[in-house]
C-alpha atoms as a PDB file:
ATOM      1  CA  UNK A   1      25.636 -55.024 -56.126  1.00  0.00           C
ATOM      2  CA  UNK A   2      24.741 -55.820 -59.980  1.00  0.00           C
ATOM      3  CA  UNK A   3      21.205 -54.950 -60.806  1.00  0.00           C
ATOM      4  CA  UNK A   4      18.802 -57.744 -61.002  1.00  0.00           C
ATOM      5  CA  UNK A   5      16.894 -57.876 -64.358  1.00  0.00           C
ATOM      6  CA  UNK A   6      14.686 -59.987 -62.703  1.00  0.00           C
ATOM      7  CA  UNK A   7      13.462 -57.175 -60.044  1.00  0.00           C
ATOM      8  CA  UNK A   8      13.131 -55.103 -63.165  1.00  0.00           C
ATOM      9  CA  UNK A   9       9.030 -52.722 -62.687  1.00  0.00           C
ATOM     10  CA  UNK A  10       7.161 -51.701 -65.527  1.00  0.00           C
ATOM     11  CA  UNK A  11       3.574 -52.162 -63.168  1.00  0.00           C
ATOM     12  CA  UNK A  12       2.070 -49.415 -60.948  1.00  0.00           C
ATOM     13  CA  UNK A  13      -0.759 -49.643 -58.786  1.00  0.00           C
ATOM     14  CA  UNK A  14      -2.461 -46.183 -57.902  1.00  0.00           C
ATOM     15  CA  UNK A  15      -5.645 -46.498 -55.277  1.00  0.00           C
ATOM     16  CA  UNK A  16      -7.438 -43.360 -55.690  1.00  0.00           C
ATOM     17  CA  UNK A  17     -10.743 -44.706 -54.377  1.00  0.00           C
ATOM     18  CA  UNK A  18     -11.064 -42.484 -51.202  1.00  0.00           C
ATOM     19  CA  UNK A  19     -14.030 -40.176 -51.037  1.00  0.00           C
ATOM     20  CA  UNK A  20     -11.884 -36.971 -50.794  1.00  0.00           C
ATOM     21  CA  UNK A  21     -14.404 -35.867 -47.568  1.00  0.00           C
ATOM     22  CA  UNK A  22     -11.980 -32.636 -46.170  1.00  0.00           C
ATOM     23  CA  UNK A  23     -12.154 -31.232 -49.898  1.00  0.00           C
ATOM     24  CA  UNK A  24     -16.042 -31.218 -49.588  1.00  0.00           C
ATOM     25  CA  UNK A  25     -18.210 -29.645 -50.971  1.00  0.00           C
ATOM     26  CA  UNK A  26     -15.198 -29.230 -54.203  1.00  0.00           C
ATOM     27  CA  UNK A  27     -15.044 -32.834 -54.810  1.00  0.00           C
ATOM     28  CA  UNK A  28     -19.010 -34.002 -54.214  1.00  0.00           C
ATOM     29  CA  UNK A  29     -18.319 -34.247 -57.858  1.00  0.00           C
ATOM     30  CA  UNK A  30     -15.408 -34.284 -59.095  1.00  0.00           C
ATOM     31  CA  UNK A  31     -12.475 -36.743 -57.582  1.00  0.00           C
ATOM     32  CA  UNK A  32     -10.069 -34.859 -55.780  1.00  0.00           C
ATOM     33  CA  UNK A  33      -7.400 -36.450 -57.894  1.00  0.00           C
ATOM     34  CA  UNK A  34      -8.739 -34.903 -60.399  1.00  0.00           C
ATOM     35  CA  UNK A  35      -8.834 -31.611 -59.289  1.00  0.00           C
ATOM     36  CA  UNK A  36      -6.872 -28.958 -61.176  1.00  0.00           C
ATOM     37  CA  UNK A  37      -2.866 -28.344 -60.465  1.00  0.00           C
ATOM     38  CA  UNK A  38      -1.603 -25.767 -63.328  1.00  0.00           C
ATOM     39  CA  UNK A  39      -2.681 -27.087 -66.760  1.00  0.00           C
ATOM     40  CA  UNK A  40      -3.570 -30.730 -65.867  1.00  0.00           C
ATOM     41  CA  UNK A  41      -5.080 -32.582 -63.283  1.00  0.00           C
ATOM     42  CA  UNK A  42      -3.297 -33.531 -59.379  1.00  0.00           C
ATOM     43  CA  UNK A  43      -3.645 -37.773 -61.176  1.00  0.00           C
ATOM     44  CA  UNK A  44      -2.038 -36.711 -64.998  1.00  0.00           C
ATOM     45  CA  UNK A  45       1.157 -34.963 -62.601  1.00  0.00           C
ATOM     46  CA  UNK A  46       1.093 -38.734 -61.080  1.00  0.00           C
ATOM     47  CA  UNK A  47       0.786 -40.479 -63.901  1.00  0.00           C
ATOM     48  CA  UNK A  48       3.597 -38.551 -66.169  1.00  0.00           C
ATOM     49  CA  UNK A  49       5.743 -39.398 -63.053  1.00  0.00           C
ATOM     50  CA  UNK A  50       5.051 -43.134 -63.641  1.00  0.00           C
ATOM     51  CA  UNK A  51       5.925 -43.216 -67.343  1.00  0.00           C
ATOM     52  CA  UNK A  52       8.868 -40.780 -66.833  1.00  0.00           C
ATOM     53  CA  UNK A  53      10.542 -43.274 -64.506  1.00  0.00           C
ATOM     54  CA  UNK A  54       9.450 -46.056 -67.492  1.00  0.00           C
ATOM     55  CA  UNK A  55       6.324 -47.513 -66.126  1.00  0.00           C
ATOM     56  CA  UNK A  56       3.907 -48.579 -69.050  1.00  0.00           C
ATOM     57  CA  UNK A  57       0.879 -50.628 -67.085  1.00  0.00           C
ATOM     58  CA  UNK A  58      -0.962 -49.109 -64.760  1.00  0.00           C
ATOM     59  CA  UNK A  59      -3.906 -50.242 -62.149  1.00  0.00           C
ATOM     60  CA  UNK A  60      -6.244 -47.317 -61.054  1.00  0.00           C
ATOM     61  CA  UNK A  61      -7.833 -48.462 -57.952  1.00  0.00           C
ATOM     62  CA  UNK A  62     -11.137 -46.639 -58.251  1.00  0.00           C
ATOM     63  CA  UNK A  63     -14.897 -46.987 -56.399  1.00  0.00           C
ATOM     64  CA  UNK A  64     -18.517 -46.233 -57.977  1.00  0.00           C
ATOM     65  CA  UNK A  65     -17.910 -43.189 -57.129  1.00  0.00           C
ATOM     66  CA  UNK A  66     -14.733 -42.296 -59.100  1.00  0.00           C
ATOM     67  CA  UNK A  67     -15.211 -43.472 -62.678  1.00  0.00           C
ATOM     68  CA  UNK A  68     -14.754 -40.053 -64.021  1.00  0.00           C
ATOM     69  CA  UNK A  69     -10.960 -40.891 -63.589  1.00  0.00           C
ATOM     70  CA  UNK A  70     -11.482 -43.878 -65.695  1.00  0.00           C
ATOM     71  CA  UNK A  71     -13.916 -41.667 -68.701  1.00  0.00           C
ATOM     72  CA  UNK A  72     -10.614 -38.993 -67.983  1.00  0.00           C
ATOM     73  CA  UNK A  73      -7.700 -41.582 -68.932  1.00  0.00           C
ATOM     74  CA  UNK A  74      -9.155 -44.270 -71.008  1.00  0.00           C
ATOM     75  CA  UNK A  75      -7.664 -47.362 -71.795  1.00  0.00           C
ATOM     76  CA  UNK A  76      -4.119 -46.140 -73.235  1.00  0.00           C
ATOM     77  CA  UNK A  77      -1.747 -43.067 -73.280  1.00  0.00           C
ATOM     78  CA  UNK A  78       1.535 -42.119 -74.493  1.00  0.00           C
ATOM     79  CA  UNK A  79       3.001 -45.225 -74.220  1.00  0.00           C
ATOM     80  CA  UNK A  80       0.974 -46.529 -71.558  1.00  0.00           C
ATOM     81  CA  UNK A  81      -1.922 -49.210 -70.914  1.00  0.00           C
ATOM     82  CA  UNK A  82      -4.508 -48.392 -67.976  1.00  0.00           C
ATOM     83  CA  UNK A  83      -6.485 -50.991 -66.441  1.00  0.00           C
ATOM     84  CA  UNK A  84      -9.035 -50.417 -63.501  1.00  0.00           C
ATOM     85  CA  UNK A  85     -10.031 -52.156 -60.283  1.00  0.00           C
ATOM     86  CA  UNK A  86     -12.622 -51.275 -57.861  1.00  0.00           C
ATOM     87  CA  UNK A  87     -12.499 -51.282 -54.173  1.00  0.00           C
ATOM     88  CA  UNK A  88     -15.967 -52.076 -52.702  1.00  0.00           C
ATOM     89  CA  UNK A  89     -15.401 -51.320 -49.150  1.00  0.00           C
ATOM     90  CA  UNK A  90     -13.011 -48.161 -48.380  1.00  0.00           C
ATOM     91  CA  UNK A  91     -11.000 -50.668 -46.010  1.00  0.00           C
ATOM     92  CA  UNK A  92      -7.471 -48.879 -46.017  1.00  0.00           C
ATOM     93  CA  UNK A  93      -4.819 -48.670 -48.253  1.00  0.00           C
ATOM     94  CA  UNK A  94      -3.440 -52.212 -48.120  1.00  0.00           C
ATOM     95  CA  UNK A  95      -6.420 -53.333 -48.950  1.00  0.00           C
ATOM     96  CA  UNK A  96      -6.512 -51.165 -51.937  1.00  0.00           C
ATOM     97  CA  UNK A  97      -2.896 -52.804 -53.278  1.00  0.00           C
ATOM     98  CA  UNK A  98      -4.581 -56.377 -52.914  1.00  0.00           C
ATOM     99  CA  UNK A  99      -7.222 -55.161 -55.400  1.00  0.00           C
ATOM    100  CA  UNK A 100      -4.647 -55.473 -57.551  1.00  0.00           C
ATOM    101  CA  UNK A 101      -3.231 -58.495 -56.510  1.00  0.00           C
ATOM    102  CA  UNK A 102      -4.831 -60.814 -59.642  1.00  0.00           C
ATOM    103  CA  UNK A 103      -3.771 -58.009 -62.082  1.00  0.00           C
ATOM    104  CA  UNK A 104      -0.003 -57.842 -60.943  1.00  0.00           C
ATOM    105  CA  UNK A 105       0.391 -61.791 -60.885  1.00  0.00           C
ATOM    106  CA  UNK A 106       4.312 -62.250 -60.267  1.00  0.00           C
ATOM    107  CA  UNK A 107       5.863 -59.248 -61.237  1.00  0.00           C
ATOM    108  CA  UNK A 108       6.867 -56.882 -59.102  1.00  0.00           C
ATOM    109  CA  UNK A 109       5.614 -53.677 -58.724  1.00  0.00           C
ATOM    110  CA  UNK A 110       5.140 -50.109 -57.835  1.00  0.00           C
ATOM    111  CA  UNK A 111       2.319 -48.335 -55.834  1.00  0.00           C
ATOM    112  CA  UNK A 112       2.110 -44.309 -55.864  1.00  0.00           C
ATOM    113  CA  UNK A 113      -0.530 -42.820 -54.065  1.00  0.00           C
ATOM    114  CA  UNK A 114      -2.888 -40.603 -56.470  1.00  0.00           C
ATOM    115  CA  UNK A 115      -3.444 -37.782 -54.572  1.00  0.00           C
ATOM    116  CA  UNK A 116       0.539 -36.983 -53.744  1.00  0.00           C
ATOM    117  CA  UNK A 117       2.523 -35.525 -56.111  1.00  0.00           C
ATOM    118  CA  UNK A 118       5.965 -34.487 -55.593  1.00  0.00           C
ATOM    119  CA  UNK A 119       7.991 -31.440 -56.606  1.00  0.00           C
ATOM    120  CA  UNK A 120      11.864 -32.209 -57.297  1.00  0.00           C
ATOM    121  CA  UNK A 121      14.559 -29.907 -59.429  1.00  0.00           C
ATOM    122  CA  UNK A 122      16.517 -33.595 -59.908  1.00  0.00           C
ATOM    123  CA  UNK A 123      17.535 -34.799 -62.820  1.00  0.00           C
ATOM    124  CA  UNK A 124      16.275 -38.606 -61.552  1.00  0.00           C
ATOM    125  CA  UNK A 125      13.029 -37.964 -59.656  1.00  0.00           C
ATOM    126  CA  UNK A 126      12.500 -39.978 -56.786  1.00  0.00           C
ATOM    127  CA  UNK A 127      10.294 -42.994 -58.195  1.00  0.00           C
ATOM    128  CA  UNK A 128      13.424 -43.591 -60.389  1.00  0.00           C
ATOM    129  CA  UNK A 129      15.386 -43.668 -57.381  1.00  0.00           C
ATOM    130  CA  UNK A 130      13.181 -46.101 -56.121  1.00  0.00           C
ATOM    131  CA  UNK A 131      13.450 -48.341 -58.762  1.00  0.00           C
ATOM    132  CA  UNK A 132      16.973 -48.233 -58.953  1.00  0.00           C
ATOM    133  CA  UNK A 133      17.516 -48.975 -55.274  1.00  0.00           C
ATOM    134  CA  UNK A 134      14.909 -52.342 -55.588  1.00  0.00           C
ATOM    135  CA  UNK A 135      17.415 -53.419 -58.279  1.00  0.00           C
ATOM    136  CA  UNK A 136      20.606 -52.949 -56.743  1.00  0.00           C
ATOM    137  CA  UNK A 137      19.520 -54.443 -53.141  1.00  0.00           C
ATOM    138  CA  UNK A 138      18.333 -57.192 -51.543  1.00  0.00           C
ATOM    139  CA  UNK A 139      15.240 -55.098 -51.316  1.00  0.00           C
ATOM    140  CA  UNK A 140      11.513 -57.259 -51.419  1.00  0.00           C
ATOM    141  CA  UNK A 141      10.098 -53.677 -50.674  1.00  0.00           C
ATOM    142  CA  UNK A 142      10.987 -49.793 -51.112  1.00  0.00           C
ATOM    143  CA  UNK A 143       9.653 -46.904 -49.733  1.00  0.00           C
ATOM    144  CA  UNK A 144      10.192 -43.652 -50.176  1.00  0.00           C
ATOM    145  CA  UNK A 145      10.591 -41.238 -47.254  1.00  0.00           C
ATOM    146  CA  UNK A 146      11.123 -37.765 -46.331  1.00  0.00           C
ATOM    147  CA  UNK A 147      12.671 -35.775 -43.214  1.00  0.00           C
ATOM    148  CA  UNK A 148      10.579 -33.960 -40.863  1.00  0.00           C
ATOM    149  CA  UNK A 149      11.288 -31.672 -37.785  1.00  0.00           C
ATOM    150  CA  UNK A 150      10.974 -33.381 -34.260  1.00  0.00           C
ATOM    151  CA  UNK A 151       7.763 -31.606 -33.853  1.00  0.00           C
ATOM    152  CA  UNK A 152       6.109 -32.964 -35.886  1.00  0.00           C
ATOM    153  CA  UNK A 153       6.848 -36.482 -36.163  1.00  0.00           C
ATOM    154  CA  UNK A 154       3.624 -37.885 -34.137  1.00  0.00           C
ATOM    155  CA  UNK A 155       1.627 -37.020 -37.322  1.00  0.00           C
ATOM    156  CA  UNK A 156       3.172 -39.964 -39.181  1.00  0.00           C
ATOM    157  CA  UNK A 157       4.371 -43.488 -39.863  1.00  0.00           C
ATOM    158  CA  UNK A 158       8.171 -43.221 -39.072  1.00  0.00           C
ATOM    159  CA  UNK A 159      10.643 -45.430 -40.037  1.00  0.00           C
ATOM    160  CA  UNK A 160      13.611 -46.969 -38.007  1.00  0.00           C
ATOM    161  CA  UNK A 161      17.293 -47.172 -39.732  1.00  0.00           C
ATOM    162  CA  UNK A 162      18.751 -50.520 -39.554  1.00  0.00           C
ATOM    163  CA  UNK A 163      22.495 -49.034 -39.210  1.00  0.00           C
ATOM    164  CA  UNK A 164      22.543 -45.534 -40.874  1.00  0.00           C
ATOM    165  CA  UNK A 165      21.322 -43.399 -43.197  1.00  0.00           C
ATOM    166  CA  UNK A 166      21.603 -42.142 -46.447  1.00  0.00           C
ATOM    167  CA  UNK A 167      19.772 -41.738 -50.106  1.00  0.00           C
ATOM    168  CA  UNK A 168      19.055 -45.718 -49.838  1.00  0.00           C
ATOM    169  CA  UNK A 169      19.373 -47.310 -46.631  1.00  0.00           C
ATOM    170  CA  UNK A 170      17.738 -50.711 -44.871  1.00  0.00           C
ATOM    171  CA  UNK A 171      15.677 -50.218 -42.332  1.00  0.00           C
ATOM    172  CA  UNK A 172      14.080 -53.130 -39.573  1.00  0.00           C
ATOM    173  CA  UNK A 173      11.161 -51.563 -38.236  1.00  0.00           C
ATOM    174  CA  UNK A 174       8.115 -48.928 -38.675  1.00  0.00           C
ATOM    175  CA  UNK A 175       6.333 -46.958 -36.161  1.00  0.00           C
ATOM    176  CA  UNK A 176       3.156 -45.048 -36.397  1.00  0.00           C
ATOM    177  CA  UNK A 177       2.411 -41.929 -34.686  1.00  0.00           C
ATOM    178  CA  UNK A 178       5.518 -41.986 -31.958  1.00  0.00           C
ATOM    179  CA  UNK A 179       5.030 -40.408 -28.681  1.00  0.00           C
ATOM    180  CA  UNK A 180       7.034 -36.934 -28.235  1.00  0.00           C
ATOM    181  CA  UNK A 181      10.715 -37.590 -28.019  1.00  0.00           C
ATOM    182  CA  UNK A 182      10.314 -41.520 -29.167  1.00  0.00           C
ATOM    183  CA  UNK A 183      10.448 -41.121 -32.875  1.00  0.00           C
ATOM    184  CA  UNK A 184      13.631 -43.733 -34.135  1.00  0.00           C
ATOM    185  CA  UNK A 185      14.426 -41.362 -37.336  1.00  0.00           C
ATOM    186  CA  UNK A 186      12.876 -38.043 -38.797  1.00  0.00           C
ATOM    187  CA  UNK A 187      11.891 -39.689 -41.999  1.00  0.00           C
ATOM    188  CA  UNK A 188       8.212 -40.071 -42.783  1.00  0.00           C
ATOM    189  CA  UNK A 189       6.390 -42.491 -44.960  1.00  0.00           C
ATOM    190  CA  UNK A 190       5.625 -40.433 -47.826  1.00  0.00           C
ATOM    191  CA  UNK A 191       3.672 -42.335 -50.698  1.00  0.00           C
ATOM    192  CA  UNK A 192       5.858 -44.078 -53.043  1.00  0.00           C
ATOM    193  CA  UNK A 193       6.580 -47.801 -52.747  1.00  0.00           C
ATOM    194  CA  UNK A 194       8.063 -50.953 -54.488  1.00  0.00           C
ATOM    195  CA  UNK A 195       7.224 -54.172 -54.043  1.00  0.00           C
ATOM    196  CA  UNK A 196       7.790 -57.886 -54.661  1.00  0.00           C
ATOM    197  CA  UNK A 197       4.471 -59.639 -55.341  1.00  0.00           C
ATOM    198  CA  UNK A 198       5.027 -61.396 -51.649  1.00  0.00           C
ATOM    199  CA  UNK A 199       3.546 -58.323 -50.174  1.00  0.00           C
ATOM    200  CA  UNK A 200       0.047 -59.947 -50.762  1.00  0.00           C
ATOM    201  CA  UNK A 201       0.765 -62.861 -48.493  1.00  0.00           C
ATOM    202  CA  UNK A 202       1.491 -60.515 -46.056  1.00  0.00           C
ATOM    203  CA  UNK A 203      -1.623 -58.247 -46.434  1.00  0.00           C
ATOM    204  CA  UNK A 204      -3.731 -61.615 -46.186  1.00  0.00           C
ATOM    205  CA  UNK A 205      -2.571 -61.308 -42.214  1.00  0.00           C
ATOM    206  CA  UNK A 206      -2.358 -58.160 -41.580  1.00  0.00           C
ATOM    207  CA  UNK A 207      -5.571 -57.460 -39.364  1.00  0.00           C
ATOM    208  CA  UNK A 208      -7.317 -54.521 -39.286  1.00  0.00           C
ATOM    209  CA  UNK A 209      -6.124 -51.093 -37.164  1.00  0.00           C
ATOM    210  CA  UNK A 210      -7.660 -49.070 -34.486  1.00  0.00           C
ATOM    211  CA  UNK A 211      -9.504 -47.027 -37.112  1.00  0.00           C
ATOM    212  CA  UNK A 212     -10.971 -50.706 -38.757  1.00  0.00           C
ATOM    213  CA  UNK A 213      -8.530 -50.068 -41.758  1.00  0.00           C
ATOM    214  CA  UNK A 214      -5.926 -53.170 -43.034  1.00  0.00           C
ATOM    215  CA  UNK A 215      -2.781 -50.829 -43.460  1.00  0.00           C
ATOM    216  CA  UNK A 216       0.089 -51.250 -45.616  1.00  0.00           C
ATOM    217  CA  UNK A 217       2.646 -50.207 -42.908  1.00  0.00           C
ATOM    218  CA  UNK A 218       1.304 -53.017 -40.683  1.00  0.00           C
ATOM    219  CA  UNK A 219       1.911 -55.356 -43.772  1.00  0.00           C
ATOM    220  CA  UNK A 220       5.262 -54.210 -44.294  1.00  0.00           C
ATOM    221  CA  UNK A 221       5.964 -54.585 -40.555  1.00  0.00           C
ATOM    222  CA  UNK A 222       4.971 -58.331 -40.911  1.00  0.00           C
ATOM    223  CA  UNK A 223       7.512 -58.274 -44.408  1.00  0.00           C
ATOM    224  CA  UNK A 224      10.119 -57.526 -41.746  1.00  0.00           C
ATOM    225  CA  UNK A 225       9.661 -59.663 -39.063  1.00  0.00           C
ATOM    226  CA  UNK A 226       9.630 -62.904 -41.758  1.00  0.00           C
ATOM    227  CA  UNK A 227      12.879 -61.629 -42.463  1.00  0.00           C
ATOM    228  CA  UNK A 228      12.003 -59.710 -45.702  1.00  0.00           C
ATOM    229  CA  UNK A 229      14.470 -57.000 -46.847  1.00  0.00           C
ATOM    230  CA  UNK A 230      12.933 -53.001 -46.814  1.00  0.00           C
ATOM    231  CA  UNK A 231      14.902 -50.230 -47.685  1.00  0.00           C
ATOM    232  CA  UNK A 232      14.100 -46.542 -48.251  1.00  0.00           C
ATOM    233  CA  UNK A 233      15.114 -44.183 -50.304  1.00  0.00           C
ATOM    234  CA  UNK A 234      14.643 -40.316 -49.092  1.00  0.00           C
ATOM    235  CA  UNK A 235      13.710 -37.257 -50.550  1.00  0.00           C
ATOM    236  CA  UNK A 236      16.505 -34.650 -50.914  1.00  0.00           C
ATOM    237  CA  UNK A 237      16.040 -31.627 -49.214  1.00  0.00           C
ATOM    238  CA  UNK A 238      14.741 -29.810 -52.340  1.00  0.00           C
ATOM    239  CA  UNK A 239      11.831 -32.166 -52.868  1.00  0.00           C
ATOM    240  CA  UNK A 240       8.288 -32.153 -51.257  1.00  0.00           C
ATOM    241  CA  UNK A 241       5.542 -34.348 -51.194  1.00  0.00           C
ATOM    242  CA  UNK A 242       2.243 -32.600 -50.940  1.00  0.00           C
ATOM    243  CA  UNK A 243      -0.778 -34.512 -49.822  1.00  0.00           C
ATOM    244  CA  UNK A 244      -3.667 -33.399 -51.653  1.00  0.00           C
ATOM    245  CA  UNK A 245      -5.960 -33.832 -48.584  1.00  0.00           C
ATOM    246  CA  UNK A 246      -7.039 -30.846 -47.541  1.00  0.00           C
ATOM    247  CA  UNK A 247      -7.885 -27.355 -48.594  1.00  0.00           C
ATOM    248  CA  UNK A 248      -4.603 -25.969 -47.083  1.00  0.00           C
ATOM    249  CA  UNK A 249      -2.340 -28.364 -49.083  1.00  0.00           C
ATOM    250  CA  UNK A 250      -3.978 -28.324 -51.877  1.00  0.00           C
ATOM    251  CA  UNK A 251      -3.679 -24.178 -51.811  1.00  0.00           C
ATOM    252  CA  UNK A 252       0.044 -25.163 -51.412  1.00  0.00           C
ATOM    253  CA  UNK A 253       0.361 -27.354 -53.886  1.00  0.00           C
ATOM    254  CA  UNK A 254      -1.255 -24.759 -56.685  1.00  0.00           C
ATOM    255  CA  UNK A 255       1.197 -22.193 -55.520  1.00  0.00           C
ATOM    256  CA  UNK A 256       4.241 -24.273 -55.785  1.00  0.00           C
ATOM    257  CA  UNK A 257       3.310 -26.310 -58.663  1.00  0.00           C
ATOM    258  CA  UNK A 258       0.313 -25.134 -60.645  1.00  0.00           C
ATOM    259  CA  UNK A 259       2.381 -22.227 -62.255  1.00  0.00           C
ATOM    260  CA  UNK A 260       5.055 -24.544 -63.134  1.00  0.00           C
ATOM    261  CA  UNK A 261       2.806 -27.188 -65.411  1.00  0.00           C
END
């Protein structure tokens, strides 16, 4: 399939409003994002991603609490423009992406979460990946996914394979924390996405979970059932993504990375 210059991404959207609360007391202060990982901060590692794979506007999702991020990055890097949003009400992730919803107008766009980096020794990291597959599909969404044992699968948001799989493949339909033994794939949801801008229709019905959160998955699931193209593209087995969320991880994530950077 010809790439689309229309379906072409220079947006991101990164919510980083969460309070951080499993990193407490470390981040009463100090944002977890931007918490140190080798010579930089966990955000800067996401944010070099973004303009590696060519992004040059991006949307920090931020609360009251987190405007350190936005005295830390400014209005303008390298090549890059940084605008900021805040998120009132800690309502869930999708409702973080339709913060952005008057700042992204029609184009289409990227969201990386700000507290996941991930290590790769490929020469086109995975958010170019994810770029490229948007382009060269029918895709209206992307995500990003990564293979985990059987055991633990009922940890995550799991995606089910339309036909096969491969590095880019369709899927038509997500479940979230599967039952032992139920799971439809080993690949996880695992914090990179594309989207067209139609994701914010959807996210306008998608109605709050069991935990009182509006989720993205549960907006993508509606994507699918209008009959909206999602494919994935998946992490090769020498890339990690490594949720900054608690202590343990984040002890991971300095050993494998923080020497590196």
């Amino acid at each position: 399939m010809t790439p689309s210059p229309d379906k072409l991404i220079r947006k991101a959207i990164i919510p980083v409003a969460g309070k951080g609360t499993r990193l407490y007391p470390l981040t009463k202060a100090v944002p977890k994002e931007l918490l140190p990982l080798g010579r930089k901060p966990v955000l800067q590692h996401i944010v070099d991603e973004a303009a590696e794979a060519g992004i040059t506007e991006v949307l920090f999702v931020i609360s009251k609490e987190k405007t350190a991020i936005r005295d830390h990055f400014g209005e303008s890097g390298p090549g890059m423009r940084f605008d900021y949003a805040f998120q009132h009400e800690l309502k869930g992730l999708a409702d973080a992406v339709y913060c952005g919803r008057e700042w992204v107008g029609g184009d289409h766009f990227v969201v990386i979460l700000g507290d996941s980096p991930i290590t790769t020794d490929q020469p086109v990291i995975p958010l170019q990946r994810v770029l490229d597959c948007y382009r060269n599909t029918n895709a209206r969404g992307v995500i990003v996914v990564q293979r985990e044992p059987d055991e633990d699968l009922h940890r995550y948001g799991i995606v089910k394979p339309k036909t096969g799989v491969g590095e880019c493949f369709e899927i038509d339909g997500l479940v979230e924390k599967p039952a032992s033994g139920t799971a439809p794939s080993n690949y996880t949801i695992a914090g990179r996405y594309a989207f067209d801008p139609i994701i914010f229709d959807f996210i306008e019905r998608t109605q709050p979970g069991a935990i009182g959160e509006i989720q993205i998955t549960d907006s993508i699931k509606l994507m699918l059932r209008d009959g909206n193209p999602v494919w994935c593209v998946a992490l090769r087995s020498t890339e990690t993504r490594r949720d900054i969320g608690t202590f343990e991880s984040y002890f991971e994530a300095l050993r494998v990375i923080g020497y590196k950077s």
